[in-house]
N, C-alpha and C. Protein backbone atom coordinates (compact mmCIF):
# COMPACT_ATOMS: atom_id res chain seq x y z
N UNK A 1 -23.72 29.85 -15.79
CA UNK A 1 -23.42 29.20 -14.54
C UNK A 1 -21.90 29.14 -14.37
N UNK A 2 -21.28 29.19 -13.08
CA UNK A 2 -20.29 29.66 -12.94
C UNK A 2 -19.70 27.62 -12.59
N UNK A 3 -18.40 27.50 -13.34
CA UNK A 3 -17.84 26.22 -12.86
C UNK A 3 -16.38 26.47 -12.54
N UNK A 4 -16.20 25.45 -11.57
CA UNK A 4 -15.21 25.44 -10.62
C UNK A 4 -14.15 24.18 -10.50
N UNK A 5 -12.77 23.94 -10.85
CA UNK A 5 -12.07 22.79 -10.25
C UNK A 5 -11.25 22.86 -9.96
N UNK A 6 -11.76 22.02 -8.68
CA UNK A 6 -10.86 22.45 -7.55
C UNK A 6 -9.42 21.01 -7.50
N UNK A 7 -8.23 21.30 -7.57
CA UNK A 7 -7.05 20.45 -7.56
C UNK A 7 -6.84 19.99 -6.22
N UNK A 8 -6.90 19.39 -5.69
CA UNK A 8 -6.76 18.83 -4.13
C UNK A 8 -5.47 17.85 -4.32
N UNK A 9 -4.40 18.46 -3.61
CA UNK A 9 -3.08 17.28 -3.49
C UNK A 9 -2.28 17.18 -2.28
N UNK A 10 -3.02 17.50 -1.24
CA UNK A 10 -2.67 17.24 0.48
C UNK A 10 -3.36 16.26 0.49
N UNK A 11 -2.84 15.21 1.34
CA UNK A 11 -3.15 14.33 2.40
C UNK A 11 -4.42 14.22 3.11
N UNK A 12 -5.38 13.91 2.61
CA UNK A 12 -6.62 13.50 3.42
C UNK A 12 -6.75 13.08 4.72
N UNK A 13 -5.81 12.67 5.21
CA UNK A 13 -5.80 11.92 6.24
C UNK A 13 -5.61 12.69 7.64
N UNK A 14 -3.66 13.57 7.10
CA UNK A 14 -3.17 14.55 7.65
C UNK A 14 -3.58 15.79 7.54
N UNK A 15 -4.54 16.28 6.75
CA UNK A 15 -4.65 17.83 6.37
C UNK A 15 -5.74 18.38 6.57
N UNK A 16 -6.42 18.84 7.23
CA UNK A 16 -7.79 19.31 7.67
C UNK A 16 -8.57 19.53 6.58
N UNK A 17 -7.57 20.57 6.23
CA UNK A 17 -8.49 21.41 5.01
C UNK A 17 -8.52 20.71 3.78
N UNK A 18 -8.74 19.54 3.68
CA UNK A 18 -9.23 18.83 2.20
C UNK A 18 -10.88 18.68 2.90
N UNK A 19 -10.69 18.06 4.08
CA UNK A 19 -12.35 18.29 4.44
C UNK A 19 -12.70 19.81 4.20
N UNK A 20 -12.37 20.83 4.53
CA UNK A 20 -12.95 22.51 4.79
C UNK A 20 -12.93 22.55 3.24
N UNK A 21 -12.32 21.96 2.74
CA UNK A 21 -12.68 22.26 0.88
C UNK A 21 -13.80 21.64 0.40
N UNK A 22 -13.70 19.79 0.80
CA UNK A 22 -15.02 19.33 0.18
C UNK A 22 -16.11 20.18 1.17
N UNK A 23 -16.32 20.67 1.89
CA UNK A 23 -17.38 21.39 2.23
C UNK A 23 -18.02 22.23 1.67
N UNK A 24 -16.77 23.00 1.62
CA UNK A 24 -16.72 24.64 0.27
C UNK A 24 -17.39 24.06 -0.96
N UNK A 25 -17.14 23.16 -1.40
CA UNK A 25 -17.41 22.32 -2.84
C UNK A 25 -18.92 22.25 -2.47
N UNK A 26 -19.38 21.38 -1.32
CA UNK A 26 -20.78 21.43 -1.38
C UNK A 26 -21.66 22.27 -1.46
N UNK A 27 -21.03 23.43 -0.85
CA UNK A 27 -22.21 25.17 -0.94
C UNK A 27 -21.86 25.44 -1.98
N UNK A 28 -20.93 25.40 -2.67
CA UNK A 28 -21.11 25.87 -3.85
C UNK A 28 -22.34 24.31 -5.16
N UNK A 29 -21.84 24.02 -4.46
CA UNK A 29 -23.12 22.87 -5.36
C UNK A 29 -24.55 22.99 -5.29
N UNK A 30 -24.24 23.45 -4.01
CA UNK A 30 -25.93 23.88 -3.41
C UNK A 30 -26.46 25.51 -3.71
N UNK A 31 -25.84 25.93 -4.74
CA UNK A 31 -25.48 27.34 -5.33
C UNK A 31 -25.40 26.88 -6.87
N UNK A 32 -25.96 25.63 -7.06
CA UNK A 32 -26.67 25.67 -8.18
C UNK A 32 -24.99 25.89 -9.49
N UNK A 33 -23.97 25.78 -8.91
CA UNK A 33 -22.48 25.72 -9.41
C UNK A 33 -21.96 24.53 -10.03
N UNK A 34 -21.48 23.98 -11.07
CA UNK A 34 -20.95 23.20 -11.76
C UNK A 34 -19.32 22.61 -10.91
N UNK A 35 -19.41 21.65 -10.08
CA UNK A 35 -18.29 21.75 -9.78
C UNK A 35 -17.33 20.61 -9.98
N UNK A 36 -16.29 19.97 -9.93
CA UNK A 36 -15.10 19.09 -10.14
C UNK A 36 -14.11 19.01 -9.59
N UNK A 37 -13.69 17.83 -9.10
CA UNK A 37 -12.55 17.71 -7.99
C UNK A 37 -11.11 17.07 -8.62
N UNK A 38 -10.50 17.27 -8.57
CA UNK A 38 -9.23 16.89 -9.46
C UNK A 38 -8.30 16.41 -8.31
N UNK A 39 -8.38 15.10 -7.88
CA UNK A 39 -7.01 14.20 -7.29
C UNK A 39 -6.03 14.51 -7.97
N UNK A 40 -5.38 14.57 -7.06
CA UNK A 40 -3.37 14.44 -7.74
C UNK A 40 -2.80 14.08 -6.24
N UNK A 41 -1.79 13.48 -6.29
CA UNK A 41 -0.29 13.27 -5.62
C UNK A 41 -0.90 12.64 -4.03
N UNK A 42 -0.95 12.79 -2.77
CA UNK A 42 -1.55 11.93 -1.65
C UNK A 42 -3.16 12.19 -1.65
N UNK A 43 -3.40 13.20 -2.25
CA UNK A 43 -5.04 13.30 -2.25
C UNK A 43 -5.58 12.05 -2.97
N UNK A 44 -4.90 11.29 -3.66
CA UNK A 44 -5.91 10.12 -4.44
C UNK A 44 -6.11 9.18 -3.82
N UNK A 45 -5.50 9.07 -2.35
CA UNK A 45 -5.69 8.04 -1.56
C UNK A 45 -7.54 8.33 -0.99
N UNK A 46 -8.27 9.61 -1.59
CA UNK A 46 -9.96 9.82 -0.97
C UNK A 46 -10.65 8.91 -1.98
N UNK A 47 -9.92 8.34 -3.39
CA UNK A 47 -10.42 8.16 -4.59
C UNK A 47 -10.53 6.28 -3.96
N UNK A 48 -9.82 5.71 -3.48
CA UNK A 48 -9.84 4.17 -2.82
C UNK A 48 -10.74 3.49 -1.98
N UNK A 49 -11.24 2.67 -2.81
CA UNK A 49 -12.46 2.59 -2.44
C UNK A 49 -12.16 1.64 -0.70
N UNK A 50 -12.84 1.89 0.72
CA UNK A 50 -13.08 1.34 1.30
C UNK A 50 -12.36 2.63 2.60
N UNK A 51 -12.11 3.67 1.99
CA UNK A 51 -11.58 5.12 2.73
C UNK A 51 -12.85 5.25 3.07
N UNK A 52 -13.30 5.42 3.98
CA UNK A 52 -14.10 6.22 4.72
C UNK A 52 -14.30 7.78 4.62
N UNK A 53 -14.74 8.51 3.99
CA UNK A 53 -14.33 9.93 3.98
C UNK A 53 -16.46 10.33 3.76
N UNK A 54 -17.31 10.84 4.54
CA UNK A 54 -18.33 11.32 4.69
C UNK A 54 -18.64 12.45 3.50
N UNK A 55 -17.33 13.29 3.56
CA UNK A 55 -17.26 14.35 2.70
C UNK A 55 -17.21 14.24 1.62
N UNK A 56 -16.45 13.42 0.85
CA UNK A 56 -16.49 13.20 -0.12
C UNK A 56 -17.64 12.39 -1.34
N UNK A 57 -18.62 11.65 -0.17
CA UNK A 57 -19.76 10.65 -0.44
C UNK A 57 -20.45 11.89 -1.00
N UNK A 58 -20.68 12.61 0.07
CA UNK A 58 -21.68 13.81 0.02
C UNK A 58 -21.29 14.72 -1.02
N UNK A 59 -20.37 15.15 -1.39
CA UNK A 59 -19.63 15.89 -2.18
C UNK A 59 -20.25 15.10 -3.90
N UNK A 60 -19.98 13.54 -3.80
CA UNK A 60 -20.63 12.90 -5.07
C UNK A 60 -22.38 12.81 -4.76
N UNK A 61 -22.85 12.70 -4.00
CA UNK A 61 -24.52 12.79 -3.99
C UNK A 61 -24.88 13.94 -4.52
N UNK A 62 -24.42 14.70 -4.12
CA UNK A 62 -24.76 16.41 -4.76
C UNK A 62 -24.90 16.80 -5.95
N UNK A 63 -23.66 16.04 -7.11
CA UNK A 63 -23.71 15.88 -8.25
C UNK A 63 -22.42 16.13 -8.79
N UNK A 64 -21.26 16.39 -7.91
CA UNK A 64 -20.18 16.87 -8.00
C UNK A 64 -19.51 16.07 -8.79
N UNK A 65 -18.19 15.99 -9.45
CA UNK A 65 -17.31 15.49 -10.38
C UNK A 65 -16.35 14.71 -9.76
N UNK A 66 -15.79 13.65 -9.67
CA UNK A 66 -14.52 13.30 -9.04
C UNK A 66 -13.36 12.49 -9.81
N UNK A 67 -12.30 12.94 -10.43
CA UNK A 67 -11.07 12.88 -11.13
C UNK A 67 -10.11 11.95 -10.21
N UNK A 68 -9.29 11.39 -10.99
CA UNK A 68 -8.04 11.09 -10.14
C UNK A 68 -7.18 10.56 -10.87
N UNK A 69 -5.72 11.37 -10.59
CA UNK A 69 -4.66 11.93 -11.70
C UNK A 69 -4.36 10.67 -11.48
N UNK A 70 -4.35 9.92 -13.21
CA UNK A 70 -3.55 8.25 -13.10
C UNK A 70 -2.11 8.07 -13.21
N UNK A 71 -1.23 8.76 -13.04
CA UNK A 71 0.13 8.59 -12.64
C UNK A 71 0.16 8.76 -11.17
N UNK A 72 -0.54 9.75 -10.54
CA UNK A 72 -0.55 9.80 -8.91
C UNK A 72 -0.98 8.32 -8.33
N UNK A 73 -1.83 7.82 -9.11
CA UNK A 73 -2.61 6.36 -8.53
C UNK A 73 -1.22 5.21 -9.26
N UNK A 74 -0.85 5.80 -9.90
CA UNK A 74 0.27 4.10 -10.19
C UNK A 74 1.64 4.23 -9.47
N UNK A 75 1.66 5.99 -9.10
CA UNK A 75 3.12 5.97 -8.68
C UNK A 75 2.92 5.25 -6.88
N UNK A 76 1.22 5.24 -6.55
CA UNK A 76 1.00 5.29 -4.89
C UNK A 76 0.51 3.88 -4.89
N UNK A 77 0.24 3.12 -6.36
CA UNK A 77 -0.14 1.62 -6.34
C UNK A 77 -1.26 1.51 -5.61
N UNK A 78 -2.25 2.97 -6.02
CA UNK A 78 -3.59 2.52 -5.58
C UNK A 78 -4.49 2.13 -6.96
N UNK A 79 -5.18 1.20 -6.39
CA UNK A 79 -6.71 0.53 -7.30
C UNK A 79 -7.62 0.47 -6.64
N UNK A 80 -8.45 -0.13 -7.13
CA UNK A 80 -10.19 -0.63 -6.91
C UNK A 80 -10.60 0.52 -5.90
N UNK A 81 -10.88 1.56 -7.13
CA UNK A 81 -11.47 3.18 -7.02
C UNK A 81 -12.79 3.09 -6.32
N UNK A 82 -13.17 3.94 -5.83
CA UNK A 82 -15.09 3.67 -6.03
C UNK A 82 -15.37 4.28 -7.43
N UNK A 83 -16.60 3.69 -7.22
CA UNK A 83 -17.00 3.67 -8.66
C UNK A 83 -17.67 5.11 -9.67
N UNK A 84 -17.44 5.78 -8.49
CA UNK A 84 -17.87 7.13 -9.39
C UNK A 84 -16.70 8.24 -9.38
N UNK A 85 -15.50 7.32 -9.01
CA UNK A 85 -14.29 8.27 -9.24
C UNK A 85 -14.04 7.77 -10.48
N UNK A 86 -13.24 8.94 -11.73
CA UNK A 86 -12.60 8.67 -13.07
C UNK A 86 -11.42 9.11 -12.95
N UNK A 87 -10.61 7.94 -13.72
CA UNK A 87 -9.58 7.93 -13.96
C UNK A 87 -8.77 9.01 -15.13
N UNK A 88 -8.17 9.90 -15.12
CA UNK A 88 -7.95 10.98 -15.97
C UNK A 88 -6.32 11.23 -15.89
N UNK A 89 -5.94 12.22 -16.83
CA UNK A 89 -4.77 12.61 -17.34
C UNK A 89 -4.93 14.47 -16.83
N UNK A 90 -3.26 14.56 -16.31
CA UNK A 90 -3.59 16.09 -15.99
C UNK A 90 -4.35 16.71 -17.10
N UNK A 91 -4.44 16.70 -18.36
CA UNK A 91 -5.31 17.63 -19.34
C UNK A 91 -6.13 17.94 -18.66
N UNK A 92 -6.95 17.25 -17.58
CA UNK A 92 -7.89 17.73 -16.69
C UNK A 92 -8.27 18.93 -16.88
N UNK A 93 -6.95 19.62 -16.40
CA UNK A 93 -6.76 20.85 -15.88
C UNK A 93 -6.46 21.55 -16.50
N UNK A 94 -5.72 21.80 -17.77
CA UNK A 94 -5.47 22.31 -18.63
C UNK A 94 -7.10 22.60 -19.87
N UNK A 95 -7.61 21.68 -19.71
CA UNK A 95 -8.95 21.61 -20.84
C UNK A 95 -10.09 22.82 -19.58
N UNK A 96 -9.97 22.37 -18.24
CA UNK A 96 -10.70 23.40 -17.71
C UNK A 96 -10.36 24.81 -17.19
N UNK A 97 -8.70 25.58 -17.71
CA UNK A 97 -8.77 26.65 -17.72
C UNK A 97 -8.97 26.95 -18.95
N UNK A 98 -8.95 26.31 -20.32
CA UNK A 98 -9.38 27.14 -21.30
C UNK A 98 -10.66 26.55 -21.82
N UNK A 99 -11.65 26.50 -20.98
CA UNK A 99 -13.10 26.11 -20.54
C UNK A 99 -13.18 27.27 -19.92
N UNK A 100 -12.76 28.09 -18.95
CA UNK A 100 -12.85 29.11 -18.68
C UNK A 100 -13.25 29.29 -17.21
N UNK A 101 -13.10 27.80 -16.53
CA UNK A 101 -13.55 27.67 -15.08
C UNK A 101 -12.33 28.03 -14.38
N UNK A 102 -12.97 28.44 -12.94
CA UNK A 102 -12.37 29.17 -11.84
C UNK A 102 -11.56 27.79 -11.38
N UNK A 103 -10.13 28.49 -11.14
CA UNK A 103 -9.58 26.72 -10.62
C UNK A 103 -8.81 27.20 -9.15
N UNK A 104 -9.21 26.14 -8.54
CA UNK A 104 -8.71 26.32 -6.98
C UNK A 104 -7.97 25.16 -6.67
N UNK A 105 -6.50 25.55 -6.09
CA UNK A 105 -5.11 24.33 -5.98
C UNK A 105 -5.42 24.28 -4.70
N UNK A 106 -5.26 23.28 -3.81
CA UNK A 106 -5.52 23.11 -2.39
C UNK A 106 -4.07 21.59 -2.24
């Protein structure tokens, strides 16, 4: 099975395409794909809990992974995550290219 993580560090708010990604994320979930989302830098503001974001709900119902780089969250003085976001260290990303997964920077 083919796995995928994807680094998201645009602006949720401002940037279209973090939605056109969690989308991408869902067909590939629905493709039977291993997938993982890796917050970093204004993207961790999707990780706070009481954001409204559809895509991202759906993106975790599916079965998807959701990360969020903890220096990005202390340097932006965000907390009280939802609860199926984890708190992680870039190794993230480093442990999943030599895991051997496809990684996509957005």
């Amino acid at each position: 099975m083919s796995s995928y993580l994807f680094i998201q560090s645009r602006d949720p708010i401002t940037d279209r395409t973090v939605e056109l990604n969690l989308n991408l994320m869902c067909d590939l979930l629905n493709d039977s794909k291993e997938v993982t989302l890796f917050l970093v830098q204004e993207a961790v503001m999707l990780a706070k809990k009481g954001i409204l974001t559809n895509h991202l709900e759906n993106f975790l119902k599916k079965g998807g992974k959701v990360f969020a780089d903890e220096f990005s969250l202390k340097i932006r003085e965000v907390d009280n995550l939802k609860e199926d976001v984890k708190i992680a260290a870039v190794s993230v990303i480093t442990d999943a290219l030599l895991d051997q997964h496809k990684v996509v920077w957005n």
